[in-house]
PDB file of N, CA and C in Angstrom:
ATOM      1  N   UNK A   1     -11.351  46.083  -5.838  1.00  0.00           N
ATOM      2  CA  UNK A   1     -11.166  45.973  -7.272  1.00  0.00           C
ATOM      3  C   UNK A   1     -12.517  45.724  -7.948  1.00  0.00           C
ATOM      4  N   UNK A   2     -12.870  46.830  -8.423  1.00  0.00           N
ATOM      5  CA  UNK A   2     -14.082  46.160  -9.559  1.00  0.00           C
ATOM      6  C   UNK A   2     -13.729  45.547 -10.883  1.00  0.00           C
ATOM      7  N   UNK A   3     -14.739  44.515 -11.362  1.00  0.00           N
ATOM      8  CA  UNK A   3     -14.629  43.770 -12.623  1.00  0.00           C
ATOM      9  C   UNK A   3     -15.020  45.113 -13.550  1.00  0.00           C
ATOM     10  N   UNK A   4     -14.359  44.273 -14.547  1.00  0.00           N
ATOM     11  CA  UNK A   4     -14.652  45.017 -15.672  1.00  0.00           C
ATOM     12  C   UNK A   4     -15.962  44.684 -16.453  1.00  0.00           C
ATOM     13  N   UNK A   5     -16.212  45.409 -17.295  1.00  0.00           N
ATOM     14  CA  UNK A   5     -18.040  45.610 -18.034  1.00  0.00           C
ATOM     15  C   UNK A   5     -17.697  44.554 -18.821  1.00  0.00           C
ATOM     16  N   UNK A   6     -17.534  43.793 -19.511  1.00  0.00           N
ATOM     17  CA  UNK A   6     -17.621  42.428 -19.825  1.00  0.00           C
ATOM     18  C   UNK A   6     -17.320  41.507 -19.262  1.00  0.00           C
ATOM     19  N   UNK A   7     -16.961  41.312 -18.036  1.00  0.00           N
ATOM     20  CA  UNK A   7     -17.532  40.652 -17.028  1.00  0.00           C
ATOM     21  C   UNK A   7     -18.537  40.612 -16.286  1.00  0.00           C
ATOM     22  N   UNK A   8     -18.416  41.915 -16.410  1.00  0.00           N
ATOM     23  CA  UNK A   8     -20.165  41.964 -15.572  1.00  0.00           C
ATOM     24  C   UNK A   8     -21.048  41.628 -16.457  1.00  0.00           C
ATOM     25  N   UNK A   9     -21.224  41.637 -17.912  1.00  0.00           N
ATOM     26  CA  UNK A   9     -21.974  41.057 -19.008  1.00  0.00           C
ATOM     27  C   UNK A   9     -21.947  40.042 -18.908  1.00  0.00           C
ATOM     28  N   UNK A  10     -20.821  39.121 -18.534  1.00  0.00           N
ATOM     29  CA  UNK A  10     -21.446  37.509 -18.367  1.00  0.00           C
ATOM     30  C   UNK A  10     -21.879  37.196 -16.964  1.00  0.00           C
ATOM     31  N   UNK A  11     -21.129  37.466 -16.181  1.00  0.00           N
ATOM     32  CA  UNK A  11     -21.318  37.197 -14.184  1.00  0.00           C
ATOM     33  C   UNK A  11     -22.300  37.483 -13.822  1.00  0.00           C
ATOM     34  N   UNK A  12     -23.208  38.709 -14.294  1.00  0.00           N
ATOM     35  CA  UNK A  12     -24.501  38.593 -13.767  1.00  0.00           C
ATOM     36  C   UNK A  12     -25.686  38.129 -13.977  1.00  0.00           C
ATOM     37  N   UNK A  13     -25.973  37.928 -15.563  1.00  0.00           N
ATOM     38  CA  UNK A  13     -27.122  36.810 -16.102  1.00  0.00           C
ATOM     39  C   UNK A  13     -26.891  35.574 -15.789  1.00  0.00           C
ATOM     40  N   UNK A  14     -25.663  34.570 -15.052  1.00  0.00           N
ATOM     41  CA  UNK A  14     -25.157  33.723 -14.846  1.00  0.00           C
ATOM     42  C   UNK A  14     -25.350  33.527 -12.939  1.00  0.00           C
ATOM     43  N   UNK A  15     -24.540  34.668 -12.523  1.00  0.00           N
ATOM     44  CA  UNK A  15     -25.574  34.727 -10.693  1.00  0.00           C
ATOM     45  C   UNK A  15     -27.019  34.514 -10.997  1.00  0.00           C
ATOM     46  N   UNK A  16     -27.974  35.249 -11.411  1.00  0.00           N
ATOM     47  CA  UNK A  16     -28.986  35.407 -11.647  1.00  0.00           C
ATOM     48  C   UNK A  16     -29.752  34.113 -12.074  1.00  0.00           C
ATOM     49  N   UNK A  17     -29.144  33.538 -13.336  1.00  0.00           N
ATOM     50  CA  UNK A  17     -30.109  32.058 -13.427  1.00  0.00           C
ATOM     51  C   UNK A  17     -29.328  31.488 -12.304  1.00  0.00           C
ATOM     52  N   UNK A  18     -28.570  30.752 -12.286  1.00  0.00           N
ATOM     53  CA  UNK A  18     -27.170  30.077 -11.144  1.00  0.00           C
ATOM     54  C   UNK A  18     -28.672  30.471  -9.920  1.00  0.00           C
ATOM     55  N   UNK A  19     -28.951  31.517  -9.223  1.00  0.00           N
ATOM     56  CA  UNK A  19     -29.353  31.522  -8.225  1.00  0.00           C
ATOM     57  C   UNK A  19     -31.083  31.104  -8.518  1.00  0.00           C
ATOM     58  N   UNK A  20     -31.664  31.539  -9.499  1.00  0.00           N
ATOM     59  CA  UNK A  20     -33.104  31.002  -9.815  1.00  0.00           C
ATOM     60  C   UNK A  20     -33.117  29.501  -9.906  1.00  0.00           C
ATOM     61  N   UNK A  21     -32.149  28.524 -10.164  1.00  0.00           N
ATOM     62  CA  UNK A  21     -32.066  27.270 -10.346  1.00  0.00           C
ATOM     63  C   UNK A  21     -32.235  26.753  -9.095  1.00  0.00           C
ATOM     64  N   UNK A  22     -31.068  27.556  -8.089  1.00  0.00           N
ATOM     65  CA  UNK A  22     -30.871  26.785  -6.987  1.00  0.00           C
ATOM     66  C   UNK A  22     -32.299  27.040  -5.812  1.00  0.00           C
ATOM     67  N   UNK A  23     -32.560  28.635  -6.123  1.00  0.00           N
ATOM     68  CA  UNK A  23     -34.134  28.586  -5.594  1.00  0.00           C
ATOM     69  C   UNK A  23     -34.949  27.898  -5.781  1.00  0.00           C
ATOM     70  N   UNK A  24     -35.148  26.876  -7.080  1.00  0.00           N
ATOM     71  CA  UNK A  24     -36.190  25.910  -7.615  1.00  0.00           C
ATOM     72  C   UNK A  24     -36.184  24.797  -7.225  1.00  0.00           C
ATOM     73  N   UNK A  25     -34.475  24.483  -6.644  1.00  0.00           N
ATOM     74  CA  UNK A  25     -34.463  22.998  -6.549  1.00  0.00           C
ATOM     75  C   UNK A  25     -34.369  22.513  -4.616  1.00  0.00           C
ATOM     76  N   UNK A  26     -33.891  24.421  -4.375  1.00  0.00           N
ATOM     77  CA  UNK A  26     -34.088  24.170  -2.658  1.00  0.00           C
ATOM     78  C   UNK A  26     -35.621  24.466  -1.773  1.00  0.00           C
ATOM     79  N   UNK A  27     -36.014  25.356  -2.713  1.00  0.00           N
ATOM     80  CA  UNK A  27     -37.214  26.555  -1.633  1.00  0.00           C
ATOM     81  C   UNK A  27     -38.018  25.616  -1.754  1.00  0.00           C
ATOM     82  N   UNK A  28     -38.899  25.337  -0.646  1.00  0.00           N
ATOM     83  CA  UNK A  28     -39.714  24.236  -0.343  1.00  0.00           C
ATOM     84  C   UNK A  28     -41.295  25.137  -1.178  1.00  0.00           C
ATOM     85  N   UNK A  29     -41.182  26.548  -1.148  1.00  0.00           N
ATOM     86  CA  UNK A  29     -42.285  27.419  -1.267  1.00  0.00           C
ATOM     87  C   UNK A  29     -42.234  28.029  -2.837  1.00  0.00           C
ATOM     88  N   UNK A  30     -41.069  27.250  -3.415  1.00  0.00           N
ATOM     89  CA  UNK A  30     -40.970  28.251  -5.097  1.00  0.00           C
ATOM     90  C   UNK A  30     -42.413  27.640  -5.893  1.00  0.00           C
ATOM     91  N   UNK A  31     -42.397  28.693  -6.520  1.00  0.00           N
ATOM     92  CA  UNK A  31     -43.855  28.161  -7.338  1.00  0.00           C
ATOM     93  C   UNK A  31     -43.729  26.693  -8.240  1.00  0.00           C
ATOM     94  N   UNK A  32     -44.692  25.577  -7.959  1.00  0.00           N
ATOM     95  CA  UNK A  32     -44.086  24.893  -9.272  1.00  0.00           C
ATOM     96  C   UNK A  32     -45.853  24.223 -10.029  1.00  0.00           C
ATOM     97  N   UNK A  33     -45.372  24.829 -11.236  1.00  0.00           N
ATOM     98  CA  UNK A  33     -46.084  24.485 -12.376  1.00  0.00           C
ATOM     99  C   UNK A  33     -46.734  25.726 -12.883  1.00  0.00           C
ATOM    100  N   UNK A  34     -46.040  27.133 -12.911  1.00  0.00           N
ATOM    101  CA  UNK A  34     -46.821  28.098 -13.430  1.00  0.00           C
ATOM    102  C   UNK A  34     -47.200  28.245 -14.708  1.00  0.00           C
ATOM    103  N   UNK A  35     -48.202  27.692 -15.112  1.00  0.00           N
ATOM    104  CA  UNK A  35     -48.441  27.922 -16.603  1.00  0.00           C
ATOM    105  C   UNK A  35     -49.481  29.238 -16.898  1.00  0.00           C
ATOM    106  N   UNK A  36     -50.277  29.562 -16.251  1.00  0.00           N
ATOM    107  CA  UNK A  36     -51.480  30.646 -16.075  1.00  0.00           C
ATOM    108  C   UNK A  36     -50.545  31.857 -16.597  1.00  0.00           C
ATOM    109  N   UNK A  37     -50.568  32.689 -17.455  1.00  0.00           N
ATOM    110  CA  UNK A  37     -49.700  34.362 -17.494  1.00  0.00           C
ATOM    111  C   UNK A  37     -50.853  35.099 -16.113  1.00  0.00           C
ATOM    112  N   UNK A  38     -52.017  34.772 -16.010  1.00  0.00           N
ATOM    113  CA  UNK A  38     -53.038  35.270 -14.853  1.00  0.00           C
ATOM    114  C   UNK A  38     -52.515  35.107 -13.331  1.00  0.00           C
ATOM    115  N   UNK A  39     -52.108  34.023 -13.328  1.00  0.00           N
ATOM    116  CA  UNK A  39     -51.760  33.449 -12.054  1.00  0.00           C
ATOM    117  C   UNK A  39     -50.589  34.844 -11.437  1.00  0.00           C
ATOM    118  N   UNK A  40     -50.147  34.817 -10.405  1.00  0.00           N
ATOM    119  CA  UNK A  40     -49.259  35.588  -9.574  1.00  0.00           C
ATOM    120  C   UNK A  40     -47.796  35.027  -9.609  1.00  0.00           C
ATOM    121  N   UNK A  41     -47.614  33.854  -9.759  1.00  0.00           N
ATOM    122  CA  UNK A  41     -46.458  32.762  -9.414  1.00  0.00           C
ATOM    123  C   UNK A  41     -46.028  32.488 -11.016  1.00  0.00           C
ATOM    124  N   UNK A  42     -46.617  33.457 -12.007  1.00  0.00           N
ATOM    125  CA  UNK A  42     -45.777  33.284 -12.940  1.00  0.00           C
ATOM    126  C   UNK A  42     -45.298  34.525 -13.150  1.00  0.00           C
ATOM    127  N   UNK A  43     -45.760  35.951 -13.039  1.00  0.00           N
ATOM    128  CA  UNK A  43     -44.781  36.941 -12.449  1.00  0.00           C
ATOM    129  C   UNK A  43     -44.116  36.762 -11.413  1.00  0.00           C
ATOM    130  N   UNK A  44     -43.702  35.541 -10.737  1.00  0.00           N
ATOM    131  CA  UNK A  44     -42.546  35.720  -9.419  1.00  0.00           C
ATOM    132  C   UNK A  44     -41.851  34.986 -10.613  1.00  0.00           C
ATOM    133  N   UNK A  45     -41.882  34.567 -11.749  1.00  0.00           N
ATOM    134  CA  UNK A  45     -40.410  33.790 -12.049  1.00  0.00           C
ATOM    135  C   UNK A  45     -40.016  34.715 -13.299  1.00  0.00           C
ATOM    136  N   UNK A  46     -41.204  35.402 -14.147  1.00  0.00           N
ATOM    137  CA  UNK A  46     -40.674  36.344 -14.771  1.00  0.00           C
ATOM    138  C   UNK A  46     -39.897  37.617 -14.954  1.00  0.00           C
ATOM    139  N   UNK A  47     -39.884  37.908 -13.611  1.00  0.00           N
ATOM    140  CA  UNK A  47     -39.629  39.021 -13.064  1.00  0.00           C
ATOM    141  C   UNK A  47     -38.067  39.349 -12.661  1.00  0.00           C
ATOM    142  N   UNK A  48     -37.243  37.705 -12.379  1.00  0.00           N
ATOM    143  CA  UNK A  48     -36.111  37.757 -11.886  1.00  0.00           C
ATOM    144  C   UNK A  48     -35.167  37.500 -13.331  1.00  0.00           C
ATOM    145  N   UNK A  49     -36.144  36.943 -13.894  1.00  0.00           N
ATOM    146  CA  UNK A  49     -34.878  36.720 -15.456  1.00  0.00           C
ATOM    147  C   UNK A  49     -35.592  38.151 -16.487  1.00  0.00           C
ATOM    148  N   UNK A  50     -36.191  38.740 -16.215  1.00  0.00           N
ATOM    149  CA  UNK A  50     -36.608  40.015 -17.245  1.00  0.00           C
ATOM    150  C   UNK A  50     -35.287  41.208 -16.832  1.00  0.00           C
ATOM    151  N   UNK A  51     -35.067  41.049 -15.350  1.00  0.00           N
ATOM    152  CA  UNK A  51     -33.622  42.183 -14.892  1.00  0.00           C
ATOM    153  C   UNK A  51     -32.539  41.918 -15.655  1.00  0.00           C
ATOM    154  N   UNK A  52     -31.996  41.115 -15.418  1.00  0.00           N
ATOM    155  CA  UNK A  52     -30.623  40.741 -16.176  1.00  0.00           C
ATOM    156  C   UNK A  52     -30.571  40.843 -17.707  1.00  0.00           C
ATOM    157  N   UNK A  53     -31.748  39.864 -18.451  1.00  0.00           N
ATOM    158  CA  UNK A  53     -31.924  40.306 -19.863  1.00  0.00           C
ATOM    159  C   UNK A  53     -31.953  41.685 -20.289  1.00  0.00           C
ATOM    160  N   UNK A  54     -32.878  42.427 -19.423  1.00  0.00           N
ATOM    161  CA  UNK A  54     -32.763  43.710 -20.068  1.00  0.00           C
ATOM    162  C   UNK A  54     -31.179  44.627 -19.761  1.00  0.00           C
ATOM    163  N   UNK A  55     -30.718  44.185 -18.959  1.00  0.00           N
ATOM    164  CA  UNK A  55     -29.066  44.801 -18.550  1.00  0.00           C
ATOM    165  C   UNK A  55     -28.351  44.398 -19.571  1.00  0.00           C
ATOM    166  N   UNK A  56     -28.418  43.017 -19.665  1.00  0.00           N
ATOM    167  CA  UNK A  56     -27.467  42.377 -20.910  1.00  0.00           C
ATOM    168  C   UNK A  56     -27.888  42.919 -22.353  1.00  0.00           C
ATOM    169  N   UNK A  57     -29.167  43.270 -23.065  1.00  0.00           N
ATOM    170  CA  UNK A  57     -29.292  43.960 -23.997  1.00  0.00           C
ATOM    171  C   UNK A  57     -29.155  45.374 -24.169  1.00  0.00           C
ATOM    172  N   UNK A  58     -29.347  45.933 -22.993  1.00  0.00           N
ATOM    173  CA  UNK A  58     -28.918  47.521 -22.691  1.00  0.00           C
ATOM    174  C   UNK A  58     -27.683  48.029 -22.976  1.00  0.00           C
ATOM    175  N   UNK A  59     -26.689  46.919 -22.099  1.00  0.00           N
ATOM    176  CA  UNK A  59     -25.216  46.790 -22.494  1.00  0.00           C
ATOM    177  C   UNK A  59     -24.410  46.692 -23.659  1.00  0.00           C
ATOM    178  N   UNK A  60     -25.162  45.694 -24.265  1.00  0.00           N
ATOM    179  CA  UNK A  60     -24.826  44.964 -25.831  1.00  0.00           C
ATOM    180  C   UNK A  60     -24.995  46.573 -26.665  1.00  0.00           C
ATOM    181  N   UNK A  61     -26.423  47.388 -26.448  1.00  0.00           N
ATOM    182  CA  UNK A  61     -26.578  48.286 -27.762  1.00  0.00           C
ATOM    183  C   UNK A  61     -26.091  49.364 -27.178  1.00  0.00           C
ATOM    184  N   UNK A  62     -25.359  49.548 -26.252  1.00  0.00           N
ATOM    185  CA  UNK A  62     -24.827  50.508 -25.568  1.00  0.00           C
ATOM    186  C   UNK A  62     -23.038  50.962 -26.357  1.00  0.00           C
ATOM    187  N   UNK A  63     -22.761  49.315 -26.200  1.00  0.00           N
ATOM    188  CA  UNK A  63     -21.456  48.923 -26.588  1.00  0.00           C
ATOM    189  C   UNK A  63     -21.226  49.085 -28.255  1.00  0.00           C
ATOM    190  N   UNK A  64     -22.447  48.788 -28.722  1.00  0.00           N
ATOM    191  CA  UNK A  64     -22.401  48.830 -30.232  1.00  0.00           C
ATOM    192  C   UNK A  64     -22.677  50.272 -30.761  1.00  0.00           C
ATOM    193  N   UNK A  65     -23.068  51.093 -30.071  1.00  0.00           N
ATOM    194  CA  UNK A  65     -23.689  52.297 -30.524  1.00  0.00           C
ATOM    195  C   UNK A  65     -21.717  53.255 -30.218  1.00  0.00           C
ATOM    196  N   UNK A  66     -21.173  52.499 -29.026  1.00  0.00           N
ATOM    197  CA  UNK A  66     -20.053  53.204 -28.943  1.00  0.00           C
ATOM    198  C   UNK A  66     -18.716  52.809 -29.861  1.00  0.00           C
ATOM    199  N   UNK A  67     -19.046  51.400 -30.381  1.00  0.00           N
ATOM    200  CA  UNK A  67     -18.376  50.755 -31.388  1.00  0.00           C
ATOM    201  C   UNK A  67     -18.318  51.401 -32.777  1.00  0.00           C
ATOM    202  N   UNK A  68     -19.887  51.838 -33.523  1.00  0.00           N
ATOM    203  CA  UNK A  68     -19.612  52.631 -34.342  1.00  0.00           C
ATOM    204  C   UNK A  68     -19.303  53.645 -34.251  1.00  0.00           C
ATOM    205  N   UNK A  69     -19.609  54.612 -33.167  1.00  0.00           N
ATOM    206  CA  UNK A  69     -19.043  55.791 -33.554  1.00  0.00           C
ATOM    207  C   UNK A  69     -17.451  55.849 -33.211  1.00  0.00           C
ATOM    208  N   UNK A  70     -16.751  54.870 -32.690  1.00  0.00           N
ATOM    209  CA  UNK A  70     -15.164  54.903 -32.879  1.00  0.00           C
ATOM    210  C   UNK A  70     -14.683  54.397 -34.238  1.00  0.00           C
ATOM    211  N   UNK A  71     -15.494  53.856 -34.888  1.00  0.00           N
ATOM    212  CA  UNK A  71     -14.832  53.210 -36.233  1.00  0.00           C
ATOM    213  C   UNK A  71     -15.355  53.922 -37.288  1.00  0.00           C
TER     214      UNK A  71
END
């Protein structure tokens, strides 16, 4: 059974942080204190929340673009 597309709009930006949290508070090796945009270890944390955001806004103007043209 697959979920339906507004579920998958919330379930996966939600796995996604849900699992970046728990990487932060278990991985003995997660980066901590990236403030540098230079540094390397602040593209390892940008990188996992830039996927989902861009799915979830892709979705959103996807949905709205199919919203007006039914109404």
């Amino acid at each position: 059974m697959v979920p339906s597309l507004p579920t998958l709009t919330v379930l996966v930006p939600l796995l996604s942080l849900s699992g970046l949290f728990y990487s932060a508070s278990v991985d003995e090796t997660f980066p901590q204190g990236c403030t540098s945009a230079s540094s390397l270890c602040f593209y390892s944390l940008l990188l996992p929340l830039t996927i989902p955001v861009y799915v979830f806004f892709h979705l959103w103007t996807w949905m709205g673009i199919k919203l007006f043209r039914h109404n």
